[in-house]
Protein backbone atom coordinates (compact mmCIF):
# COMPACT_ATOMS: atom_id res chain seq x y z
CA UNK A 1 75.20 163.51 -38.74
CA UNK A 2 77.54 166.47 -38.13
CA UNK A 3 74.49 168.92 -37.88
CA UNK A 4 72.64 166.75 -35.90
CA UNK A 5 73.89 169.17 -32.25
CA UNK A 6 73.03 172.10 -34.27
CA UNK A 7 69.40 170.78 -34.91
CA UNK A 8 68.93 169.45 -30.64
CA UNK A 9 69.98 173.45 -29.97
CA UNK A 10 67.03 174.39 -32.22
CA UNK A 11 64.77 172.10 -30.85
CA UNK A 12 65.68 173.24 -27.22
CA UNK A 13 65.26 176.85 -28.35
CA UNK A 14 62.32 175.71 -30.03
CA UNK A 15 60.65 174.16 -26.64
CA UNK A 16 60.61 177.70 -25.04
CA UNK A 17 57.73 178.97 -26.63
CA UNK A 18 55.57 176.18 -24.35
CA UNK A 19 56.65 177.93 -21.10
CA UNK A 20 55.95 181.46 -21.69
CA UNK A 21 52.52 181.58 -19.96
CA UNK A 22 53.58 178.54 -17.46
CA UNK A 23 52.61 180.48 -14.36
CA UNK A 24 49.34 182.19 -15.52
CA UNK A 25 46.03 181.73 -13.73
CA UNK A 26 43.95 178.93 -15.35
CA UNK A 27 41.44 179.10 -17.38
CA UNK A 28 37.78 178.23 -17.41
CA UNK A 29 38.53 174.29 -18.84
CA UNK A 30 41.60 173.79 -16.69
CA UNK A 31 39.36 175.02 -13.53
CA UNK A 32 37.32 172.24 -14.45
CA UNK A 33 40.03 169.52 -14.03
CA UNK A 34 40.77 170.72 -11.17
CA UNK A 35 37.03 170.60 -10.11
CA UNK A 36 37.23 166.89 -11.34
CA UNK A 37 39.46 165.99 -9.03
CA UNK A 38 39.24 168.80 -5.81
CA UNK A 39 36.57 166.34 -4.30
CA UNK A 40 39.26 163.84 -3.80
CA UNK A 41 40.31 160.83 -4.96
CA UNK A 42 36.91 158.77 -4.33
CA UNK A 43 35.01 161.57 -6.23
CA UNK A 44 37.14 161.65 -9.25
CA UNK A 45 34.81 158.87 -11.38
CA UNK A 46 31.76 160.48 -10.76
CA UNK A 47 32.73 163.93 -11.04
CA UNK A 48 34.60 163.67 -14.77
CA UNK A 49 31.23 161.97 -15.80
CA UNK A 50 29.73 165.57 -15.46
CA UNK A 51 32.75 166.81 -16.38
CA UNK A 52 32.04 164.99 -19.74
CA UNK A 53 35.52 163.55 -19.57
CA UNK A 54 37.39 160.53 -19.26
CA UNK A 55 39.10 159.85 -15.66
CA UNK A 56 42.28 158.53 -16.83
CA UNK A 57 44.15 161.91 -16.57
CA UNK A 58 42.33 163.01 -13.91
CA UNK A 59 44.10 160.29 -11.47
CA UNK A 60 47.27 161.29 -12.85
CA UNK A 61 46.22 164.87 -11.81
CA UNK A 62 45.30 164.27 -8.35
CA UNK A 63 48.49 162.14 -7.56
CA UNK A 64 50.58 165.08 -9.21
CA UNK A 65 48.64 167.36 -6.61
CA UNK A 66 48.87 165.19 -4.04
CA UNK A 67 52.39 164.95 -4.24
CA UNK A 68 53.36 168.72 -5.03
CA UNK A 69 50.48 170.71 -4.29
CA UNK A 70 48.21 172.88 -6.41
CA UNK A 71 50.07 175.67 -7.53
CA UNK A 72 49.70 176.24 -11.18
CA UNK A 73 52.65 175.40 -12.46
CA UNK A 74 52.53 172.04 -10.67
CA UNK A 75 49.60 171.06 -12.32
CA UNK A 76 50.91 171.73 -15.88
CA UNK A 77 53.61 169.60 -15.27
CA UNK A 78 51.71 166.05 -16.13
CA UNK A 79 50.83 167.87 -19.69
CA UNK A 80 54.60 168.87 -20.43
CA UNK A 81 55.85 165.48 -19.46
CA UNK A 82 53.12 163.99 -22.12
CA UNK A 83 53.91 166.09 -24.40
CA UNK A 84 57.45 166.12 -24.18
CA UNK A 85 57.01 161.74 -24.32
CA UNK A 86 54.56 162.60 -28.07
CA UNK A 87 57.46 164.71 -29.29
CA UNK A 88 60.10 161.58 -28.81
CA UNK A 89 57.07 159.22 -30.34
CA UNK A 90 56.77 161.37 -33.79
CA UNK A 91 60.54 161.20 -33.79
CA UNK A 92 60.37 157.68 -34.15
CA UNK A 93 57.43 157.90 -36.61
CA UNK A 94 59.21 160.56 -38.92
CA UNK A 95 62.49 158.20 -38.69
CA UNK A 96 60.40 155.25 -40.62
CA UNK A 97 59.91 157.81 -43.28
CA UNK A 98 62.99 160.39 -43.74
CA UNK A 99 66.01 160.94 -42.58
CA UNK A 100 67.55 161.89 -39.06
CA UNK A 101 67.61 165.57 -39.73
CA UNK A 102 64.29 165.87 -41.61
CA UNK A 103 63.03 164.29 -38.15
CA UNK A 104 64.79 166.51 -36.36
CA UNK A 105 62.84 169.42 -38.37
CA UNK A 106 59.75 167.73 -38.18
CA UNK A 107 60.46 167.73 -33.74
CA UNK A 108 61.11 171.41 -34.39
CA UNK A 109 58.04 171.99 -36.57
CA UNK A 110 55.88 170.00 -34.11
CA UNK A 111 57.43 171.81 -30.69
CA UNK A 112 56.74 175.37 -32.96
CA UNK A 113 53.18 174.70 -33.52
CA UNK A 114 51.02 177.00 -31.52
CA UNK A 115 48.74 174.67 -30.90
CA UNK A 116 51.05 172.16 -29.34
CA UNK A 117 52.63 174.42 -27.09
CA UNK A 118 48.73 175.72 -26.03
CA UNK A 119 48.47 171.98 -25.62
CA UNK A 120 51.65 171.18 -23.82
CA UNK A 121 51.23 173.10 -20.28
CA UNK A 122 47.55 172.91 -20.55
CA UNK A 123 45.64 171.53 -17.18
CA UNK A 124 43.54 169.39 -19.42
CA UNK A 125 44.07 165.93 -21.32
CA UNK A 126 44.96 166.72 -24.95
CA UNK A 127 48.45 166.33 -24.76
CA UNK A 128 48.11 162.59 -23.11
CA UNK A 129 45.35 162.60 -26.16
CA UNK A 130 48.49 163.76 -28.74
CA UNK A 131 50.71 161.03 -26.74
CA UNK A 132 48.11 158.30 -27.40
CA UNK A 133 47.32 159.24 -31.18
CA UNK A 134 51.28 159.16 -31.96
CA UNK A 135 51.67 156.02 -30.21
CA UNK A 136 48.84 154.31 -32.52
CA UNK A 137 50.27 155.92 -35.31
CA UNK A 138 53.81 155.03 -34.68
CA UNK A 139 52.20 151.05 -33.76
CA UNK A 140 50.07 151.40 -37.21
CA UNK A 141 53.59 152.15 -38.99
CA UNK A 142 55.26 149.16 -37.79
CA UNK A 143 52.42 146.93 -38.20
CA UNK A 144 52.20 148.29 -41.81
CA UNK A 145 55.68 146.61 -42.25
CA UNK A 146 55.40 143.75 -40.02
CA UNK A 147 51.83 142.48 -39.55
CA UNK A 148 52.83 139.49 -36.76
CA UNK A 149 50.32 139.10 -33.48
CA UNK A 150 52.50 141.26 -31.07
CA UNK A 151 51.88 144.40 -33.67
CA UNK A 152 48.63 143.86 -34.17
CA UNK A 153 47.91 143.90 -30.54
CA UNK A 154 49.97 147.06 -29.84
CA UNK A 155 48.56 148.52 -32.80
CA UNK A 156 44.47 147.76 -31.22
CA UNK A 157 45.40 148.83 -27.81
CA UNK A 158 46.92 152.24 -28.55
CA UNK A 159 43.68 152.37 -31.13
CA UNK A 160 41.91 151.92 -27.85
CA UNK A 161 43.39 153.97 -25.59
CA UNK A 162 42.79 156.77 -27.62
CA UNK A 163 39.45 157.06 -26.13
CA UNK A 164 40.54 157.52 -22.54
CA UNK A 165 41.07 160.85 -23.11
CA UNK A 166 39.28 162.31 -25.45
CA UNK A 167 36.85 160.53 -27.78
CA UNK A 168 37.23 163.01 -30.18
CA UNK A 169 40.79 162.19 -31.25
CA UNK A 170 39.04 159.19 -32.53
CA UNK A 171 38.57 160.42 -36.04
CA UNK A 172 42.43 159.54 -36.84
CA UNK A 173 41.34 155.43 -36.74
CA UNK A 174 39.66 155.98 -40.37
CA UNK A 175 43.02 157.55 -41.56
CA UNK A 176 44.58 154.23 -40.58
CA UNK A 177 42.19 152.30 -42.97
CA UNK A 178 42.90 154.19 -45.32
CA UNK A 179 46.94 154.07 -45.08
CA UNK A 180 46.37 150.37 -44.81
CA UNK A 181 44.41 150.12 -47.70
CA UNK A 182 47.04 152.69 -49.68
CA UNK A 183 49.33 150.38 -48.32
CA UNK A 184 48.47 147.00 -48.03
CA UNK A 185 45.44 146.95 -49.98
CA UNK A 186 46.49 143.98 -52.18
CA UNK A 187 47.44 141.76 -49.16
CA UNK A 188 44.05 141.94 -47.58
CA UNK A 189 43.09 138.58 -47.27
CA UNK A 190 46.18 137.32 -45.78
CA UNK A 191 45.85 140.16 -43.61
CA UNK A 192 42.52 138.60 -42.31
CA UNK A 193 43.56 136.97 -39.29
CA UNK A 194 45.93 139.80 -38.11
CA UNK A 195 43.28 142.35 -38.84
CA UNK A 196 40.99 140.34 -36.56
CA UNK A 197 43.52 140.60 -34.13
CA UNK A 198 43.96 144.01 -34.48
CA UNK A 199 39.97 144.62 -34.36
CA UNK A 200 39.54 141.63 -31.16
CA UNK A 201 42.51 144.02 -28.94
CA UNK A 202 40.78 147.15 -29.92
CA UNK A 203 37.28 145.93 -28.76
CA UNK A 204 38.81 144.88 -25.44
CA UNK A 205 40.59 148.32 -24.32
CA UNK A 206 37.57 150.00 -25.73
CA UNK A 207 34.77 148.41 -24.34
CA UNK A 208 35.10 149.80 -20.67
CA UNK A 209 34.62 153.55 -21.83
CA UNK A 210 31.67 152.74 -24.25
CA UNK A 211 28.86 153.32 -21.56
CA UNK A 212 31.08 157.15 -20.65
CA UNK A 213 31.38 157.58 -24.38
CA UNK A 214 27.45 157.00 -25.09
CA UNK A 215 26.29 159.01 -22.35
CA UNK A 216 28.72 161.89 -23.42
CA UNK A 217 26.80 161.75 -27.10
CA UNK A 218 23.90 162.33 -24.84
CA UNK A 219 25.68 165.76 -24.01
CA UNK A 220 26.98 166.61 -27.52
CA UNK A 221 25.20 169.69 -28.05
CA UNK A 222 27.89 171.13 -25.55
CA UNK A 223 29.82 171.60 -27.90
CA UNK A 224 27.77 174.10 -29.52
CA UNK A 225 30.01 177.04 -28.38
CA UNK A 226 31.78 177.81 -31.02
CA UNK A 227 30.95 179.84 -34.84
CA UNK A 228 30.73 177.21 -37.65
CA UNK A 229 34.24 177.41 -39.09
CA UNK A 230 35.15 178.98 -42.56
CA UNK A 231 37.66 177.51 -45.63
CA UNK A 232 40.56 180.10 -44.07
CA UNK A 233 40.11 178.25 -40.54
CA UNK A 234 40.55 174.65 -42.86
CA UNK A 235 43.13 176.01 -44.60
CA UNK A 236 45.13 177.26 -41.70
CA UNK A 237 44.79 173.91 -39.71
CA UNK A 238 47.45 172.55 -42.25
CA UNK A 239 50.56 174.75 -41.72
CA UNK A 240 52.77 174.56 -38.46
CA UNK A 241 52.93 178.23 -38.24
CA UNK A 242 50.78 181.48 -39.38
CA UNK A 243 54.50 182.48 -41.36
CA UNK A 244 53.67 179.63 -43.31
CA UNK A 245 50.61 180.39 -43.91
CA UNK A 246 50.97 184.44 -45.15
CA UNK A 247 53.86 183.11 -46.93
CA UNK A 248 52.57 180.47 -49.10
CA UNK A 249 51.94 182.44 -51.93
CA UNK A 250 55.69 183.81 -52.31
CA UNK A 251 56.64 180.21 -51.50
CA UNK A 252 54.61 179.27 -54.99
CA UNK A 253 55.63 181.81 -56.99
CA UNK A 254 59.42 181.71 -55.98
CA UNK A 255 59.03 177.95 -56.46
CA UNK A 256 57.42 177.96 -60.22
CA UNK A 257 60.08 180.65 -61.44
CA UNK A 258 62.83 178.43 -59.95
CA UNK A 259 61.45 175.02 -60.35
CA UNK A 260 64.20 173.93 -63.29
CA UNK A 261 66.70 175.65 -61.72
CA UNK A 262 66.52 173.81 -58.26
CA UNK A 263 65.52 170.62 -60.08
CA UNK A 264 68.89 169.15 -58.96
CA UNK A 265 68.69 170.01 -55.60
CA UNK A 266 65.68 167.43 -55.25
CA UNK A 267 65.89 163.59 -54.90
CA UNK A 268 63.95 161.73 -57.14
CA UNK A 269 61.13 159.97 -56.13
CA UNK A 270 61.12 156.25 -54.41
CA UNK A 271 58.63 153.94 -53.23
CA UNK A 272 59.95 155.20 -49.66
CA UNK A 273 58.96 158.82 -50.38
CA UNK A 274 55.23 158.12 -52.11
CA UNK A 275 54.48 155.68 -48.68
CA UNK A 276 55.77 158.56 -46.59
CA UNK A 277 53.04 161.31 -48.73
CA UNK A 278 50.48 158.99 -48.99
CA UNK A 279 50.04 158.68 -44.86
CA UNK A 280 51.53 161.98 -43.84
CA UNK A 281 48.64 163.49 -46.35
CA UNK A 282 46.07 160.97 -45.18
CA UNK A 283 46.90 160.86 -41.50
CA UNK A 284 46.32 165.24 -41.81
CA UNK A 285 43.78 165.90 -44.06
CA UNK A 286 41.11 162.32 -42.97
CA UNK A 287 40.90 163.84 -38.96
CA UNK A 288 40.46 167.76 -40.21
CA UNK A 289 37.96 166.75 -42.77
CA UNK A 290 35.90 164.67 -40.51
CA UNK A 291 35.90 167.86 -37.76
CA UNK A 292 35.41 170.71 -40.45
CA UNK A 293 32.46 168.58 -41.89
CA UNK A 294 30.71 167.87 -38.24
CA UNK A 295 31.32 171.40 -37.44
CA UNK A 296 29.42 172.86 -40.54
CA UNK A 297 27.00 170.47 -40.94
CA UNK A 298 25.92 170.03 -37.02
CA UNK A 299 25.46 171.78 -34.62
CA UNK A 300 28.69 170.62 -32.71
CA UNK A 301 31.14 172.93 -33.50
CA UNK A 302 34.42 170.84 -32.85
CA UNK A 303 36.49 172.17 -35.39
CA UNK A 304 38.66 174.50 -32.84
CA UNK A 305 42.15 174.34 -32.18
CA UNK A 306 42.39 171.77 -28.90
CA UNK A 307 40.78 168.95 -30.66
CA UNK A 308 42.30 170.16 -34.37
CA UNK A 309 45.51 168.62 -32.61
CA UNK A 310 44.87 165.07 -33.28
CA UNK A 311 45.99 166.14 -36.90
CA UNK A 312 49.14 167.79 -36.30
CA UNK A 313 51.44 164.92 -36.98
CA UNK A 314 50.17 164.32 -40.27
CA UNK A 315 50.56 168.10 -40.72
CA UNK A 316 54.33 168.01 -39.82
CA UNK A 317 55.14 165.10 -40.70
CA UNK A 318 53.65 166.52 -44.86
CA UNK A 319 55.60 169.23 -44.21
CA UNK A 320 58.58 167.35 -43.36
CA UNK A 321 58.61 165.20 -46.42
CA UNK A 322 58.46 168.24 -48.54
CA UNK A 323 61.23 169.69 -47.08
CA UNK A 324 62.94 166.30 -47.01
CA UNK A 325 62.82 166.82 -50.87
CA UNK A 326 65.99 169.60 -50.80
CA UNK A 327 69.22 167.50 -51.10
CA UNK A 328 72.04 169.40 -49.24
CA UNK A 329 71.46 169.42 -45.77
CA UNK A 330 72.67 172.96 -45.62
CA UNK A 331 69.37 174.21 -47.34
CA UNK A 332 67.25 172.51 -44.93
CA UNK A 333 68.49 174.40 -41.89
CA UNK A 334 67.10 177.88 -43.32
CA UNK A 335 63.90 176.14 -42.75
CA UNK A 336 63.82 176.27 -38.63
CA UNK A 337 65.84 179.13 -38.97
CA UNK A 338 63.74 180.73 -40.80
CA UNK A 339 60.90 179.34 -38.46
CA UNK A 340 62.31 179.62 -35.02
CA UNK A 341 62.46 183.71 -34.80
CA UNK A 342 59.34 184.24 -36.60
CA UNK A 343 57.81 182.09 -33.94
CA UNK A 344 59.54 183.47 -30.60
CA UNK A 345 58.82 186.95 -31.54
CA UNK A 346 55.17 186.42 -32.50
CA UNK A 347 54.81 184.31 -29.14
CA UNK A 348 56.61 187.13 -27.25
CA UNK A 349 54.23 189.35 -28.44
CA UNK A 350 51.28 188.21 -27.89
CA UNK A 351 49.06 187.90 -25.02
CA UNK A 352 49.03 184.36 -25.11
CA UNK A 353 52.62 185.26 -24.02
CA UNK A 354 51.31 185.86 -20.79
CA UNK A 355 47.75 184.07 -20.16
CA UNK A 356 47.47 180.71 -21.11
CA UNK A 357 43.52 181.63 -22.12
CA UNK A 358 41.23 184.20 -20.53
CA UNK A 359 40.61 183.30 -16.80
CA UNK A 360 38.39 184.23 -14.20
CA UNK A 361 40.82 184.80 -11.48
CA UNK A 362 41.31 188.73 -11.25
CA UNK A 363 37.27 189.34 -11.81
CA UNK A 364 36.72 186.92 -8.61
CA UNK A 365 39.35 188.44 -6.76
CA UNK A 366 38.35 191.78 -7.53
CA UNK A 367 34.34 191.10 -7.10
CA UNK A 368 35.38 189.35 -3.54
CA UNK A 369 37.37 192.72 -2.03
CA UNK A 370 34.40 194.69 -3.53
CA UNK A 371 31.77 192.16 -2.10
CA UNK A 372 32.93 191.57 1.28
CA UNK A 373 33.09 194.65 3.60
CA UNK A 374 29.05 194.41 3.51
CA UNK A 375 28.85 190.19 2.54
CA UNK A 376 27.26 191.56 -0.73
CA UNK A 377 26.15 188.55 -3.13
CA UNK A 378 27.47 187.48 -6.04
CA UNK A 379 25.28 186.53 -8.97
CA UNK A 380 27.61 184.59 -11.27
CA UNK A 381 26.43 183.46 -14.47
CA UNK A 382 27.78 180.03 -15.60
CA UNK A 383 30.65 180.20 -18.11
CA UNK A 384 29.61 176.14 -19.55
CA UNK A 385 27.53 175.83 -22.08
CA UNK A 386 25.45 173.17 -20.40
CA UNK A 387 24.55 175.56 -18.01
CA UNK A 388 21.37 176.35 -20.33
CA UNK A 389 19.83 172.99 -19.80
CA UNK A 390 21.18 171.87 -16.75
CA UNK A 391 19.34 172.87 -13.53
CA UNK A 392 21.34 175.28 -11.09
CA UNK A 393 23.21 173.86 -7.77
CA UNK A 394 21.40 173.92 -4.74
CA UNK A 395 24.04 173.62 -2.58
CA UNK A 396 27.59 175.77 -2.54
CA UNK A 397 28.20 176.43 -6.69
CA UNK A 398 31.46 175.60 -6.05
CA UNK A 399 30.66 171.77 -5.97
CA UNK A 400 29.42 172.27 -9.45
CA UNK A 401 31.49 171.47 -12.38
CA UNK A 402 28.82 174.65 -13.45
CA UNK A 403 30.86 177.02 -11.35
CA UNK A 404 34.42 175.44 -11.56
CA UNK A 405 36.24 178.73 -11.14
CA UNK A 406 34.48 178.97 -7.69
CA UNK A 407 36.69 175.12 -6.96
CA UNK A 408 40.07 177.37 -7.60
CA UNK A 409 39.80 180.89 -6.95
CA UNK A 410 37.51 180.87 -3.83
CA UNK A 411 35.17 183.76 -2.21
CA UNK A 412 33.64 183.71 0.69
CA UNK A 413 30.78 185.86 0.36
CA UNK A 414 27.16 184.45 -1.31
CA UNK A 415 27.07 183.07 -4.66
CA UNK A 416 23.64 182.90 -6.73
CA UNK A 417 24.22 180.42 -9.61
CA UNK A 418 22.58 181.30 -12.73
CA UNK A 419 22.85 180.11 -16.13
CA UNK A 420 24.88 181.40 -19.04
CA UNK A 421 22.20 182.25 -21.77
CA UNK A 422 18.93 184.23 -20.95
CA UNK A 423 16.99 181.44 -20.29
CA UNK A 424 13.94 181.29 -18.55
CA UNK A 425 15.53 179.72 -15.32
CA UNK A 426 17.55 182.83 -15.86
CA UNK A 427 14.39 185.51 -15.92
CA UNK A 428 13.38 183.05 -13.08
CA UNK A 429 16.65 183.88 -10.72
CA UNK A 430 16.92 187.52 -11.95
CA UNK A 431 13.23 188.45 -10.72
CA UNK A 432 14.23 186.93 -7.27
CA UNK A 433 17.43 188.58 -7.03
CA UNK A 434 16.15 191.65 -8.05
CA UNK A 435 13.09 191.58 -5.54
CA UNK A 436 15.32 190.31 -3.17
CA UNK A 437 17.77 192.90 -3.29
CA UNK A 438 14.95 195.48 -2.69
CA UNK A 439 13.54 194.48 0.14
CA UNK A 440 16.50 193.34 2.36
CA UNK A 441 17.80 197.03 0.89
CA UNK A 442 21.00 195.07 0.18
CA UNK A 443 23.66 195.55 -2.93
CA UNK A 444 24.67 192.70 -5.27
CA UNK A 445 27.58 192.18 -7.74
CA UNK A 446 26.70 190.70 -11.14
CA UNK A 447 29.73 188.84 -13.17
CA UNK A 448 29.07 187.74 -16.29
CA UNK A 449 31.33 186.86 -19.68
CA UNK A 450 30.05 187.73 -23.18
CA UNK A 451 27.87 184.74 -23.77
CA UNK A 452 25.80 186.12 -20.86
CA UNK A 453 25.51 189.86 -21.90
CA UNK A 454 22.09 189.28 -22.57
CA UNK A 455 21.51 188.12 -18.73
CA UNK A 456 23.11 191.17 -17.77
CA UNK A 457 21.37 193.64 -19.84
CA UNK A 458 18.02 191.87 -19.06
CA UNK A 459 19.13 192.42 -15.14
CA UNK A 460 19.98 196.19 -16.30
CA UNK A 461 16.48 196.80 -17.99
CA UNK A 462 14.70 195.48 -14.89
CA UNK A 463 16.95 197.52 -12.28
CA UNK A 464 16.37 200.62 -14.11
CA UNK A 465 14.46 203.54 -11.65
CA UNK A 466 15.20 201.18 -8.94
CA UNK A 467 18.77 200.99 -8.50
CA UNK A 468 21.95 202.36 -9.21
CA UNK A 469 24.07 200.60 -11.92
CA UNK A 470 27.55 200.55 -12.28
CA UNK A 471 30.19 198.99 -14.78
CA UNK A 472 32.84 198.37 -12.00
CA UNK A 473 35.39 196.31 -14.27
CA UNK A 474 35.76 194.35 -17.32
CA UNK A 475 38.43 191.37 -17.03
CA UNK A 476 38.62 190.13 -20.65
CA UNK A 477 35.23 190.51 -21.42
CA UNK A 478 33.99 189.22 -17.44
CA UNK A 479 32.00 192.34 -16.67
CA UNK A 480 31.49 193.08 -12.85
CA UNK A 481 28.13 194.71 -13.00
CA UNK A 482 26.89 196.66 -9.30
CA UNK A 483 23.14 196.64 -8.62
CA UNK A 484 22.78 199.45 -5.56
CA UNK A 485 18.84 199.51 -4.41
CA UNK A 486 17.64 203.15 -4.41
CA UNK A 487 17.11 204.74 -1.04
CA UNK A 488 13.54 204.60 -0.51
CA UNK A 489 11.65 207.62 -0.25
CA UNK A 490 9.67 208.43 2.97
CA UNK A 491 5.76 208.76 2.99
């Protein structure tokens, strides 16, 4: 394919957009992978059970740390390198479908998707999650072809393994019923034994992360922290890029005006081309339906971008069979470059340019050079949902997934823990801290973010004629609050 260096430049360029925010400060999740595994190796299991995770990654994690250190940057690298190994794995998939250089624009569509590159030097397992949904996709598409025993136990493994790193990303295995029965609906019952197969190798790489997988249910409304998601937020979950998206109508209209014009530029349909729709189409829309209707209907609101991922290659993959559709080659390149400048300059200017999420860093750093010349505490409110119905750390917060930032960016004067919504453990901790604080005639530092405004401005209305308040900073929304007891008049 004489384009084919052409489309591995695009793809390079395309790769870029991952490593814009590479060295910024992590954010709250990431802070709690590196929680997971800061108590060292033997700590790891039990920690990513409260956590709420699986421990697969987080070996991988420590070992990377181990080896390299903790920088930032070092611990991204495990997420690029799983990432990077997806991207090669949807090649292969799009390659049973199209041709070379419509899976070459599908790599570019995939590597362009913000998501992906959010994904891709994230300290947290969705892109080994990404890695092990494209590997059971890629096993499902050869099995599809070639049902023998080796297949079907590749293709019930990678099912499997799915779960070791986020359970979530399960909602693709319906998807693969349905392509089979789309499929090889017809050939069911001589399918029987290799389904059984199929289902027997599943069961066995699934069955040791049942007993973590129940016990997270057990947790599920943590993952209340979100608003219930609308039809734009669907409808935006199916195109690679937000051009796409504003563009669509323009697309439609250009496309009915010129449909019998541009009629020969298209390649008439073949059995090839309906299989490829069929699953690209189910393999997207199956996983986002499932997580739109939880989200709305529950009160688990998992409809957000990090777990919307286990969709994207049935999103590109769609859009690469529609573009596979325009016969000369030469049209299909003003597709990613079309794409690819669009992208760059929106990622350039953006903050997520920058700051891979918002991050606690600078409001610890800032609250510890305020805090310190007197040893002034610091009453943090939890940034974790489960915070509200989990009871606060007795010990140092830091050796609480509760106060993960603490694990990272350390301080060294008193912490009080407190929880993120104005619960009453919250009233509970503000009374004492406020009583405290008068009698010892000592200062204290409030931080909270936006989900724990309330807190604050219950701490505010029960400081008020007894201290001096003061807004010292606002980090992204993490508010450093000062509480300065009144001088006390003399009798």
């Amino acid at each position: 394919m004489k384009f084919r260096p052409l489309y591995l430049l695009v793809i390079a360029v395309s790769l870029s957009v991952w490593f814009f925010p590479y060295r910024s400060p992590l954010w709250l999740d990431e802070t709690v992978s590196y929680w997971e595994i800061n108590g060292g190796l033997g700590q790891i299991w039990s920690r990513s059970i409260a956590g709420l995770s699986f421990p697969p990654y987080f070996y991988v994690l420590w070992i990377m740390r181990e080896l390299f250190g903790s920088r930032e940057v070092i611990l991204r690298i495990p997420s690029v390198l799983a990432m990077l190994s997806a991207l090669y794995v949807l090649y292969r998939i799009a390659r049973e479908f199209v041709d070379q250089d419509v899976a070459l624009i599908v790599c570019i569509l995939f590597c362009l998707h913000k998501d992906v590159a959010f994904a891709a030097i994230d300290v947290r397992p969705y892109a080994f999650a990404v890695l092990a949904a494209n590997l059971a996709i890629y096993a499902l598409v050869v099995w599809l072809r070639k049902p023998d025993t080796v297949h079907s136990l590749l293709l019930g493994a990678f099912c499997g393994l799915i779960f070791y790193f986020h359970y979530l990303y399960a909602v693709i295995l319906p998807a693969f019923v349905i392509c089979y029965l789309l499929v090889r609906g017809r050939s069911l019952k001589a399918d029987l034994r290799q389904i059984g197969v199929v289902i027997a190798a599943f069961l066995a790489v699934f069955a040791p992360v049942l007993p973590r997988l129940l016990y997270i249910l057990t947790r599920r409304n943590s993952y209340s922290f979100a608003d219930p998601p609308t039809l734009r937020d669907f409808a935006l979950a199916f195109v690679p890029t937000a051009f796409l998206f504003y563009t669509i109508l323009l697309f439609a209209v250009l496309a009915a005006l010129l449909l019998t014009l541009a009629y020969s530029l298209f390649r008439a349909w073949e059995g090839k081309s309906t299989f490829a729709l069929l699953s690209a189409a189910t393999l997207a829309i199956v996983p986002m339906v499932i997580l739109f209707v939880i989200s709305v209907s529950t009160p688990m609101r998992v409809f957000v971008d990090r777990y919307r991922l286990v969709g994207v290659a049935g999103v590109v993959l769609l859009w690469g069979f529609l573009i596979g559709l325009i016969r000369p080659v030469q049209l299909r390149l003003l597709v990613p470059f079309a794409l690819l400048p669009y992208v760059i300059f929106s990622f350039w200017n953006s903050p997520q340019a920058h700051q891979h999420g918002y991050t606690w860093k600078y409001a610890l750093e800032y609250a510890q050079f305020i805090a310190q010349p007197d040893n002034a505490p610091l009453v943090i409110c939890s940034d974790l949902p489960q915070a509200d119905f989990e009871p606060m750390p007795a010990g140092p917060a830091s050796e609480s997934v509760l106060f993960s930032p603490l694990s990272y960016y350390q301080v060294t004067v008193p912490v009080v823990p407190a929880p993120r919504a104005l619960t009453p453990d919250a009233k509970r901790i503000a009374t004492k801290t406020l009583e405290e604080s008068l009698r010892n005639n000592q200062r204290f530092l409030l931080l909270a973010f936006r989900p724990s405004y309330p807190t604050m401005q219950w701490f505010i209305d029960h400081a008020v004629g007894a201290f001096t308040i003061k807004l010292l900073a606002d980090f992204e929304g993490i508010a450093v609050v000062e509480f300065q007891p009144l001088p006390v008049a003399p009798n």
